[in-house]
PDB file of N, CA and C in Angstrom:
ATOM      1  N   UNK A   1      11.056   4.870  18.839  1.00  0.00           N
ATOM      2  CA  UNK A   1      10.171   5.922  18.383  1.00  0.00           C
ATOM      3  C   UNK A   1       9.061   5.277  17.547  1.00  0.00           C
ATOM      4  N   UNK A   2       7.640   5.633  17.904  1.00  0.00           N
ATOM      5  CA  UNK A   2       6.867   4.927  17.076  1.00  0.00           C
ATOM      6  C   UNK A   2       6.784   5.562  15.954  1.00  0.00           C
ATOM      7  N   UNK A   3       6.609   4.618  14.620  1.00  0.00           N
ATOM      8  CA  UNK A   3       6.665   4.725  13.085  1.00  0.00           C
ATOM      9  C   UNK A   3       5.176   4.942  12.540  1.00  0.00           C
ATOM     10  N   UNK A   4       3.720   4.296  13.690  1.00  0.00           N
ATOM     11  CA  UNK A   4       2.478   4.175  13.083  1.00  0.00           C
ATOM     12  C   UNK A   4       2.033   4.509  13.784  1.00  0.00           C
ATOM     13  N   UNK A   5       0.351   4.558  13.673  1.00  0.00           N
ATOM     14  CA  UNK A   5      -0.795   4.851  14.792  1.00  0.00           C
ATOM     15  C   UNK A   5      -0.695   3.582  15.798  1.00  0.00           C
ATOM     16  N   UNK A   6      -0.442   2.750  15.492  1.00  0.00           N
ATOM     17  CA  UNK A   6      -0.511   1.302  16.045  1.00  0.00           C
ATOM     18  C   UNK A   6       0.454   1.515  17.458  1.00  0.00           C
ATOM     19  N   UNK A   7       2.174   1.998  16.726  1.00  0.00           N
ATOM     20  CA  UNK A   7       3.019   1.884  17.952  1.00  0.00           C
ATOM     21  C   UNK A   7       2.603   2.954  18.272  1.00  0.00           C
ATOM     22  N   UNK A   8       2.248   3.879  18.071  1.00  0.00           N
ATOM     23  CA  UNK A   8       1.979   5.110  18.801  1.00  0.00           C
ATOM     24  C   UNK A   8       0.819   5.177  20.200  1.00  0.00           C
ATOM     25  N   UNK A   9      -0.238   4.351  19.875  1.00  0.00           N
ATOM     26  CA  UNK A   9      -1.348   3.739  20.722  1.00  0.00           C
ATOM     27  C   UNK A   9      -0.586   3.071  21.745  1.00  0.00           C
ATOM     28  N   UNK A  10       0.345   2.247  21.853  1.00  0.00           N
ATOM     29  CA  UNK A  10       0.766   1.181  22.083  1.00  0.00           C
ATOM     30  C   UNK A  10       1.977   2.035  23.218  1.00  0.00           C
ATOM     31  N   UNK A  11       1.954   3.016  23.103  1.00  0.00           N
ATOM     32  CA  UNK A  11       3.119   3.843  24.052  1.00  0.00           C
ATOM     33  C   UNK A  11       2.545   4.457  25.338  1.00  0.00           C
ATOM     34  N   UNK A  12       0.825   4.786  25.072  1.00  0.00           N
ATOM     35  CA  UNK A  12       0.044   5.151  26.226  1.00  0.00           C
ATOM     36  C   UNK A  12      -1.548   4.737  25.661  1.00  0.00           C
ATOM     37  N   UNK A  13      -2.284   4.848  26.986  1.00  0.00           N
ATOM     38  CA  UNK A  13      -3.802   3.987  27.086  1.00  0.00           C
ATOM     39  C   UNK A  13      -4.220   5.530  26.539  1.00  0.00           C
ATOM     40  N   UNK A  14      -3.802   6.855  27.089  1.00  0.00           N
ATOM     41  CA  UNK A  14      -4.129   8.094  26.449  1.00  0.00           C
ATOM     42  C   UNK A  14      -4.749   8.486  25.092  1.00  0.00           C
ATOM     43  N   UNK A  15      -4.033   7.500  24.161  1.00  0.00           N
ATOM     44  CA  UNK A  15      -4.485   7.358  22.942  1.00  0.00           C
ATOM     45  C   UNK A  15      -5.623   7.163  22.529  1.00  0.00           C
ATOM     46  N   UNK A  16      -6.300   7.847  21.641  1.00  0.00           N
ATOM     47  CA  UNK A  16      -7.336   7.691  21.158  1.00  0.00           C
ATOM     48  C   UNK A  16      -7.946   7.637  19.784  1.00  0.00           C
ATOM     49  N   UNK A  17      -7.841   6.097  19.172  1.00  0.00           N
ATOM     50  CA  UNK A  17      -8.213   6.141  17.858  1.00  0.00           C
ATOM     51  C   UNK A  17      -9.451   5.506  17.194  1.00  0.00           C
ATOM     52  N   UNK A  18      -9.759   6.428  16.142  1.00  0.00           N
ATOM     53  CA  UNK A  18     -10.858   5.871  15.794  1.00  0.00           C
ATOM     54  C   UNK A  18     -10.832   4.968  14.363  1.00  0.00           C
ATOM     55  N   UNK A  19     -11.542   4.335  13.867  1.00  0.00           N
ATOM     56  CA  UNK A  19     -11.281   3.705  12.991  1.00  0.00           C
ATOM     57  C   UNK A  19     -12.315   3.750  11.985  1.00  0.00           C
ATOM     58  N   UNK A  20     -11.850   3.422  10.610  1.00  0.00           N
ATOM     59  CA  UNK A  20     -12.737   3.123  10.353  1.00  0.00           C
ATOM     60  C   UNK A  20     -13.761   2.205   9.760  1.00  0.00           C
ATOM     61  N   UNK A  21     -14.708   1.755   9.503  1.00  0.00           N
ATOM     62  CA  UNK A  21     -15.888   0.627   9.122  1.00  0.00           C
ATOM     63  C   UNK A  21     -15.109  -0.090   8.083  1.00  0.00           C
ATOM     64  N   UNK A  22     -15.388   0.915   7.138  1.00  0.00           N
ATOM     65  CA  UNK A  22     -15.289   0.597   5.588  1.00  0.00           C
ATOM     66  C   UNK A  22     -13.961  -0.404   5.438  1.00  0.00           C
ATOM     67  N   UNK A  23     -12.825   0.419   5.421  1.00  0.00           N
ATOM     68  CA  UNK A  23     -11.423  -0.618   5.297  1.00  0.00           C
ATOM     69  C   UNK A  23     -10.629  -0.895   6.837  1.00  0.00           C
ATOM     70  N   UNK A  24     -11.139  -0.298   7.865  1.00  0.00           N
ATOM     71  CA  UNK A  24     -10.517  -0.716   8.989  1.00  0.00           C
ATOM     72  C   UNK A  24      -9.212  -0.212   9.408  1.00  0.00           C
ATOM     73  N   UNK A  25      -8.916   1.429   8.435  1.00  0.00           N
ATOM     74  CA  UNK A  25      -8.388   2.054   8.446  1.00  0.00           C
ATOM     75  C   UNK A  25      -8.258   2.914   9.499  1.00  0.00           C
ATOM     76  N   UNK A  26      -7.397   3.801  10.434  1.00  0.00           N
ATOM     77  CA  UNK A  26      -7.543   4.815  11.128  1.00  0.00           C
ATOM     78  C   UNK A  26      -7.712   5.974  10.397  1.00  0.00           C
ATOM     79  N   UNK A  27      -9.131   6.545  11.623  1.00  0.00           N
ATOM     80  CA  UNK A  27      -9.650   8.077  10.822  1.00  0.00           C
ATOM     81  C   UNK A  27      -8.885   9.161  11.651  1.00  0.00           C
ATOM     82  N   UNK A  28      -8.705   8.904  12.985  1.00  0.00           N
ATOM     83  CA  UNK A  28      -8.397   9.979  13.170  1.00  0.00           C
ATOM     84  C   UNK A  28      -7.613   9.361  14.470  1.00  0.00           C
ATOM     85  N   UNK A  29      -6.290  10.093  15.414  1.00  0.00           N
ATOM     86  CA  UNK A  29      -5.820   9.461  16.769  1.00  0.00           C
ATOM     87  C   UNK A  29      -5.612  10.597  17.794  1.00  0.00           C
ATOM     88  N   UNK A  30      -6.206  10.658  18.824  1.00  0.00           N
ATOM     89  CA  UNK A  30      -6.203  11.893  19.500  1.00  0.00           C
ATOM     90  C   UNK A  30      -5.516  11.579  21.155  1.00  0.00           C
ATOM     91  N   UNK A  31      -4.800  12.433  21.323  1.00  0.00           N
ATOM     92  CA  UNK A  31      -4.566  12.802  23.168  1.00  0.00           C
ATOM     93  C   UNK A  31      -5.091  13.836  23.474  1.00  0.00           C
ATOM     94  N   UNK A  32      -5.261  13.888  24.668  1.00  0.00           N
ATOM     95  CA  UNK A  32      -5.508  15.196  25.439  1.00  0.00           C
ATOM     96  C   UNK A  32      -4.746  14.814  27.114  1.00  0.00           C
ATOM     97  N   UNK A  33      -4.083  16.253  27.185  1.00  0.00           N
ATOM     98  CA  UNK A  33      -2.682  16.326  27.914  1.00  0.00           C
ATOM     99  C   UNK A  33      -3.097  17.868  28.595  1.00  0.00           C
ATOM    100  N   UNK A  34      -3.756  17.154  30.068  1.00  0.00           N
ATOM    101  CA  UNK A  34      -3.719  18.278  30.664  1.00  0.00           C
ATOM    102  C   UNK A  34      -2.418  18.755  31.549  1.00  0.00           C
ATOM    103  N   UNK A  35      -2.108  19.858  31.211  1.00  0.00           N
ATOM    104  CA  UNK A  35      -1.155  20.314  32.241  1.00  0.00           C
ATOM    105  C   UNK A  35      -0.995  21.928  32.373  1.00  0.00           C
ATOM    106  N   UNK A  36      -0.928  22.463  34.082  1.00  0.00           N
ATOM    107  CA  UNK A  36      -1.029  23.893  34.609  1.00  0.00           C
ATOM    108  C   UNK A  36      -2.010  24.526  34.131  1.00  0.00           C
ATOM    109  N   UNK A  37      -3.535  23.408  34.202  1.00  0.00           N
ATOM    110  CA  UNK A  37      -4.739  24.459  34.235  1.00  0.00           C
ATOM    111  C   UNK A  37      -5.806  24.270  32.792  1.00  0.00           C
ATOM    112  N   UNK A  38      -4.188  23.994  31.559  1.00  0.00           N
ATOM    113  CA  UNK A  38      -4.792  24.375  30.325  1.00  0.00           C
ATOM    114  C   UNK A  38      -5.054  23.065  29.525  1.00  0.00           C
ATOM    115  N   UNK A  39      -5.757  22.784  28.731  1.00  0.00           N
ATOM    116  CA  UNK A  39      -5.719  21.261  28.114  1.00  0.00           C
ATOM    117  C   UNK A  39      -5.387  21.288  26.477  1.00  0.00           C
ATOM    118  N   UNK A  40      -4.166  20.712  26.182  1.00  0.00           N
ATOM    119  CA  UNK A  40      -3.740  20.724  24.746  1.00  0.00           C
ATOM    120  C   UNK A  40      -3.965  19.228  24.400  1.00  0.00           C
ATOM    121  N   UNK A  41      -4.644  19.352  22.854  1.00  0.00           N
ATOM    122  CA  UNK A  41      -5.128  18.101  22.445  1.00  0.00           C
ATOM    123  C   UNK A  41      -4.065  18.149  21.209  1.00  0.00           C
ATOM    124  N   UNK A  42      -3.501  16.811  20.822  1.00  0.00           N
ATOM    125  CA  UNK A  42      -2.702  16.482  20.114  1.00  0.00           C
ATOM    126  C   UNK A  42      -3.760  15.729  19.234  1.00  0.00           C
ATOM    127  N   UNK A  43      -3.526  15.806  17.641  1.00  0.00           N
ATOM    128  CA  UNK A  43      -4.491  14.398  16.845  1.00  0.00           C
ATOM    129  C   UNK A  43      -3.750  14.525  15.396  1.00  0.00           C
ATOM    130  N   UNK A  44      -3.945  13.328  14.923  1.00  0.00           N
ATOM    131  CA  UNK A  44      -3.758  12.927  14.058  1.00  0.00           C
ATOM    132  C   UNK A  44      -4.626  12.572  12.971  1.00  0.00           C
ATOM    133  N   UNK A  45      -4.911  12.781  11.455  1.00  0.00           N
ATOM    134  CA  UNK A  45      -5.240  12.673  10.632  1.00  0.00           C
ATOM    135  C   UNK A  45      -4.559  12.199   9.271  1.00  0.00           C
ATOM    136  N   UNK A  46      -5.291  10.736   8.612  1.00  0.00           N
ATOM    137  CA  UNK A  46      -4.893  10.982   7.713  1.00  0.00           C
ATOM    138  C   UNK A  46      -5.024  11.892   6.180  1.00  0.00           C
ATOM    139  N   UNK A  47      -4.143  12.468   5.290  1.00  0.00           N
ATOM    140  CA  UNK A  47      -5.095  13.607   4.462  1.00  0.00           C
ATOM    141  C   UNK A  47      -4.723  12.440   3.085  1.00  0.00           C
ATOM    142  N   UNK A  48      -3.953  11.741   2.625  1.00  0.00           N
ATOM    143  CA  UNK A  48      -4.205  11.230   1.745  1.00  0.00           C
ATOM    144  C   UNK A  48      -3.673   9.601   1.807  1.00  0.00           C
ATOM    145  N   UNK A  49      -3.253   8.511   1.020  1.00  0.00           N
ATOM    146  CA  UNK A  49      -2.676   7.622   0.930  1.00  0.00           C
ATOM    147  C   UNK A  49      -1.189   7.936   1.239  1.00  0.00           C
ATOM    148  N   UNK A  50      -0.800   8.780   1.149  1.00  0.00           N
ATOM    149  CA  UNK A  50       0.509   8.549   1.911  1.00  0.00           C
ATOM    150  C   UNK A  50       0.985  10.466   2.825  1.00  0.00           C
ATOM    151  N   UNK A  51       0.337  10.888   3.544  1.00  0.00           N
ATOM    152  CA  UNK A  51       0.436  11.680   3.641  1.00  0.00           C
ATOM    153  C   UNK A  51      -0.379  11.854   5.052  1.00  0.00           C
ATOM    154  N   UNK A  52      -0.019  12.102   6.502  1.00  0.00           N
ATOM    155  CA  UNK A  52      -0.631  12.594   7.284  1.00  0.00           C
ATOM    156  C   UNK A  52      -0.586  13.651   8.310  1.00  0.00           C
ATOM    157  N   UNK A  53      -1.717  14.308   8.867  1.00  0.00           N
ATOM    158  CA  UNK A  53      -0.927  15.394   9.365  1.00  0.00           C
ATOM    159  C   UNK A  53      -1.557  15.510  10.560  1.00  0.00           C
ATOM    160  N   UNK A  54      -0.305  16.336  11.425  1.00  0.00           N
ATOM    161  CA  UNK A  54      -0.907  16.564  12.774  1.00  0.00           C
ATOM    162  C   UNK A  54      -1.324  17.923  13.077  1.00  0.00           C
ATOM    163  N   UNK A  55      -1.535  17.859  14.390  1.00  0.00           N
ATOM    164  CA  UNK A  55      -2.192  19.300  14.994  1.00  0.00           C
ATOM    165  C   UNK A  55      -2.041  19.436  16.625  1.00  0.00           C
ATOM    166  N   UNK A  56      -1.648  20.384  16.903  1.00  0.00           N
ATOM    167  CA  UNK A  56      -1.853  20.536  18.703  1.00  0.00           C
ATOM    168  C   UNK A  56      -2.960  21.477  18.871  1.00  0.00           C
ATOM    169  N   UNK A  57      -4.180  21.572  19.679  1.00  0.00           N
ATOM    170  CA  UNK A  57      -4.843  22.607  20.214  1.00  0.00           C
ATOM    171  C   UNK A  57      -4.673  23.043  21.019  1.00  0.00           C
ATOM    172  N   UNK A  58      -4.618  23.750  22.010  1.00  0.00           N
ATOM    173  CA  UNK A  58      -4.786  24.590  23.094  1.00  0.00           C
ATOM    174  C   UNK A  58      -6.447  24.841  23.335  1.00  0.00           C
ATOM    175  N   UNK A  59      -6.597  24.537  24.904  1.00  0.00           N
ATOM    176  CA  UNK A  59      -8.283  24.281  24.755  1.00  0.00           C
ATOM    177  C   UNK A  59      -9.105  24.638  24.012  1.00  0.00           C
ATOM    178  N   UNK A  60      -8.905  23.676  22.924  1.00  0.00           N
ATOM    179  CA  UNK A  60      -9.896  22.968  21.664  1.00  0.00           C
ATOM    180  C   UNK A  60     -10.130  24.308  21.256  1.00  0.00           C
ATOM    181  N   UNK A  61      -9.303  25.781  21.227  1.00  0.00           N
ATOM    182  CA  UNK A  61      -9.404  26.732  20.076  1.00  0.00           C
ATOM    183  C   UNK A  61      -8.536  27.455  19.569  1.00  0.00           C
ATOM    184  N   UNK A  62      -7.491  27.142  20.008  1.00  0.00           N
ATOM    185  CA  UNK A  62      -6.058  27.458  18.974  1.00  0.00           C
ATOM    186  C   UNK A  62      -5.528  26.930  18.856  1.00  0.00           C
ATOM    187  N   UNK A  63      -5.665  26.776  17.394  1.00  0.00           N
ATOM    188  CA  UNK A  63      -4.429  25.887  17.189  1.00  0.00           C
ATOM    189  C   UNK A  63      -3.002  26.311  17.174  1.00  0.00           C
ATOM    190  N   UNK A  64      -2.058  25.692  17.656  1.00  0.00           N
ATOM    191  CA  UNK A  64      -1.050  25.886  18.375  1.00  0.00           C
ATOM    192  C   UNK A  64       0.104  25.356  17.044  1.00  0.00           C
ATOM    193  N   UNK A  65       0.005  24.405  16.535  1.00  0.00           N
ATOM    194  CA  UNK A  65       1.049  23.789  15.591  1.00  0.00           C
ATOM    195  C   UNK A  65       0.006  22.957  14.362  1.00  0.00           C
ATOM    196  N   UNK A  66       0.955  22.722  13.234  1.00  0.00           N
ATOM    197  CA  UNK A  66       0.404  21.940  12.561  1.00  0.00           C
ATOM    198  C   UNK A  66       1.023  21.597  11.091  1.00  0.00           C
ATOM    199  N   UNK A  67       1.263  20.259  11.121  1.00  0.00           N
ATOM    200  CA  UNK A  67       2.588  19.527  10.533  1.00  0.00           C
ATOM    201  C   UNK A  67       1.792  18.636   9.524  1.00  0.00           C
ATOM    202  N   UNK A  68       2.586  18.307   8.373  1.00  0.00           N
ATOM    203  CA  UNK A  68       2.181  17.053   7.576  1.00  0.00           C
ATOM    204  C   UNK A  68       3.277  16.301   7.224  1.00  0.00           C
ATOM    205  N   UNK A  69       3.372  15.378   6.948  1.00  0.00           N
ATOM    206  CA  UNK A  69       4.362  14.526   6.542  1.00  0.00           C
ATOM    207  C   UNK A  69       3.774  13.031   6.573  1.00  0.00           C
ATOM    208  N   UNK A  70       4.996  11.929   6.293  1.00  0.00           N
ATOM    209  CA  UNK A  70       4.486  10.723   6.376  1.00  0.00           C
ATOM    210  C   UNK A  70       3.824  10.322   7.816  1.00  0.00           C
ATOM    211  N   UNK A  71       3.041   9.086   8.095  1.00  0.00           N
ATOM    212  CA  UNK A  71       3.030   8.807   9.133  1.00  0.00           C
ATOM    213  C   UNK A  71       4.000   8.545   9.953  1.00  0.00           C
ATOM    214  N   UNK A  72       5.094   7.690   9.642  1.00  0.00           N
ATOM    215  CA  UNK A  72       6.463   7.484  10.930  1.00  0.00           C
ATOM    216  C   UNK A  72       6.674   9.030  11.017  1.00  0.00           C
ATOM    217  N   UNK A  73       6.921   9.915   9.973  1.00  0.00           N
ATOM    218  CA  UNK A  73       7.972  11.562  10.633  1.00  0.00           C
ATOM    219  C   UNK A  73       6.312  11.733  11.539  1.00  0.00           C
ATOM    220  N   UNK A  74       5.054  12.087  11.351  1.00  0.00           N
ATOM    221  CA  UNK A  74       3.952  12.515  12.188  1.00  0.00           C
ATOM    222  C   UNK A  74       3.465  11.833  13.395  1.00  0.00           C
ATOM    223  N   UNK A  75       3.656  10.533  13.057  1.00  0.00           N
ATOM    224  CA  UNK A  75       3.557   9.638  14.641  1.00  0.00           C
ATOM    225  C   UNK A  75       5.179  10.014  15.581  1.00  0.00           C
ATOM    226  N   UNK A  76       6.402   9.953  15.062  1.00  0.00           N
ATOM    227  CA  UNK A  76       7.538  10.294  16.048  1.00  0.00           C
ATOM    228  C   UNK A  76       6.531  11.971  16.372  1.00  0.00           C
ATOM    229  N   UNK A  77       6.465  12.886  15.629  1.00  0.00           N
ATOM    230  CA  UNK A  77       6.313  14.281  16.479  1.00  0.00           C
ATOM    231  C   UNK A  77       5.279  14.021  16.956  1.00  0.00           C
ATOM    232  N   UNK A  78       3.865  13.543  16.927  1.00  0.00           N
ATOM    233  CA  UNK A  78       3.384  13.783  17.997  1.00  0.00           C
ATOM    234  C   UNK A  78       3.593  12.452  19.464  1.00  0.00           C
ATOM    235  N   UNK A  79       4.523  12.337  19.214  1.00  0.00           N
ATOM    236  CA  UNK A  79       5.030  11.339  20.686  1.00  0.00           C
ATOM    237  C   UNK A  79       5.978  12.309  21.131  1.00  0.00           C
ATOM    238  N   UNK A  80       6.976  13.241  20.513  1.00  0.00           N
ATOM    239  CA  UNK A  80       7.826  13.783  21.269  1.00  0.00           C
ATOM    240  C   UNK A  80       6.609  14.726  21.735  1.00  0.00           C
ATOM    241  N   UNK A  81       5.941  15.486  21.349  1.00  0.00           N
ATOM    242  CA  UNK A  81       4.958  16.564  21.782  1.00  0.00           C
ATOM    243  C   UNK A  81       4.216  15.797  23.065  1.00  0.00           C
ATOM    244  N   UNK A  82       3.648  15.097  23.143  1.00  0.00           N
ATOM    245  CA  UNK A  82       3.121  14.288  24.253  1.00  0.00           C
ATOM    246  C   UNK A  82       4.109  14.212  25.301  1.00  0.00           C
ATOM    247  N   UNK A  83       5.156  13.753  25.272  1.00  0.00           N
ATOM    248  CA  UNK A  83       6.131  13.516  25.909  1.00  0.00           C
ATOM    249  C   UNK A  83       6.715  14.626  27.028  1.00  0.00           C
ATOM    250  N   UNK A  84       6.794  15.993  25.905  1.00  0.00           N
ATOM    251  CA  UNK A  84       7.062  16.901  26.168  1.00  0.00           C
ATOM    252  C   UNK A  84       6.136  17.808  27.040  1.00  0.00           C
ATOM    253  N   UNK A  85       5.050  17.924  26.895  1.00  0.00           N
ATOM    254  CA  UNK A  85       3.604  18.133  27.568  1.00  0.00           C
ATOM    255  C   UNK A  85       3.314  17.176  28.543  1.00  0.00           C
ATOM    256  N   UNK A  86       3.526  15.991  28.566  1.00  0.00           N
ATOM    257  CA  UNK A  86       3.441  15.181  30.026  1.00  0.00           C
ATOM    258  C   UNK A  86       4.839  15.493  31.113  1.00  0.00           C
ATOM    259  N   UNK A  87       5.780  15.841  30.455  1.00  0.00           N
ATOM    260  CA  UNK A  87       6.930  15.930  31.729  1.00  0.00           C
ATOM    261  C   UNK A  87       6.651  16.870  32.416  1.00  0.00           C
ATOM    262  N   UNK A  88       7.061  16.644  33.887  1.00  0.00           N
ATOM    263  CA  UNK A  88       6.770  18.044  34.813  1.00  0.00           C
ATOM    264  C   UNK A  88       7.897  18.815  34.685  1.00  0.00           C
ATOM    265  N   UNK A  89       6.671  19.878  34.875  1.00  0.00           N
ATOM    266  CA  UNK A  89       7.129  21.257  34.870  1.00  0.00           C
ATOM    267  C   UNK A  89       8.644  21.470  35.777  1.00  0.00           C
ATOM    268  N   UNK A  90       9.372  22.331  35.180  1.00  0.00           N
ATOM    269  CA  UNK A  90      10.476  22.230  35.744  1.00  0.00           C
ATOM    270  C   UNK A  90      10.699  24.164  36.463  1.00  0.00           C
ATOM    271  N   UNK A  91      10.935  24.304  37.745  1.00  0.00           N
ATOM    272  CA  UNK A  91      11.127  25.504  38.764  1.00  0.00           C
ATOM    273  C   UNK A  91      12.524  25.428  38.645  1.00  0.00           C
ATOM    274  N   UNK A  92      12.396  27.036  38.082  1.00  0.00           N
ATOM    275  CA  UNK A  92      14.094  27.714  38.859  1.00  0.00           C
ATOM    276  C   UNK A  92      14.578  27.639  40.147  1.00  0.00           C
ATOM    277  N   UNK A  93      15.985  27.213  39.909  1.00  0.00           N
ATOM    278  CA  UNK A  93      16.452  27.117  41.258  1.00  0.00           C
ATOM    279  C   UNK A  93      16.156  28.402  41.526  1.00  0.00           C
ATOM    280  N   UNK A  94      15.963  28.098  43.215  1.00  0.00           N
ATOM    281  CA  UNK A  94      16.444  29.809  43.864  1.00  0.00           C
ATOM    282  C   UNK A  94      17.268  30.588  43.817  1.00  0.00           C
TER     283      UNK A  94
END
């Protein structure tokens, strides 16, 4: 389970982080996970020195969830959320 933005990047090319200048810090890490039509964007933010939080959208206007915690508890949920949003869809048997 990834603990950072780093292993979290490092689990799919999907990932998308930005960084930043000043300390070379990550500003922000985003997916977008289309599936059945609709596109939910997963991202990450940090809000303080030890504190970051996530978010799911639903095409980029509802927000759908939204969590804070350390980075390892916020990088594991948004990998299970990805995870969970990339597996196919599963049909009732007949």
């Amino acid at each position: 389970m990834p603990r950072t933005v780093a292993e979290l990047a490092a689990t799919s090319n999907d990932w998308v982080v930005q960084r930043g200048t000043e300390y070379g810090r990550w500003l922000t890490a985003e997916r977008v996970v289309e599936r059945d039509g609709r596109k939910w964007r997963l991202g990450l933010t940090p809000t303080s020195t030890t504190l970051v939080a996530f978010m799911l959208w639903l095409d980029d206007d509802e927000l759908v969830a939204h969590a804070r915690g350390t980075e390892a508890q916020m990088c594991a949920l948004a990998h299970r959320q990805a995870l969970g949003l990339s597996a196919p869809a599963t049909r009732d048997a007949p």
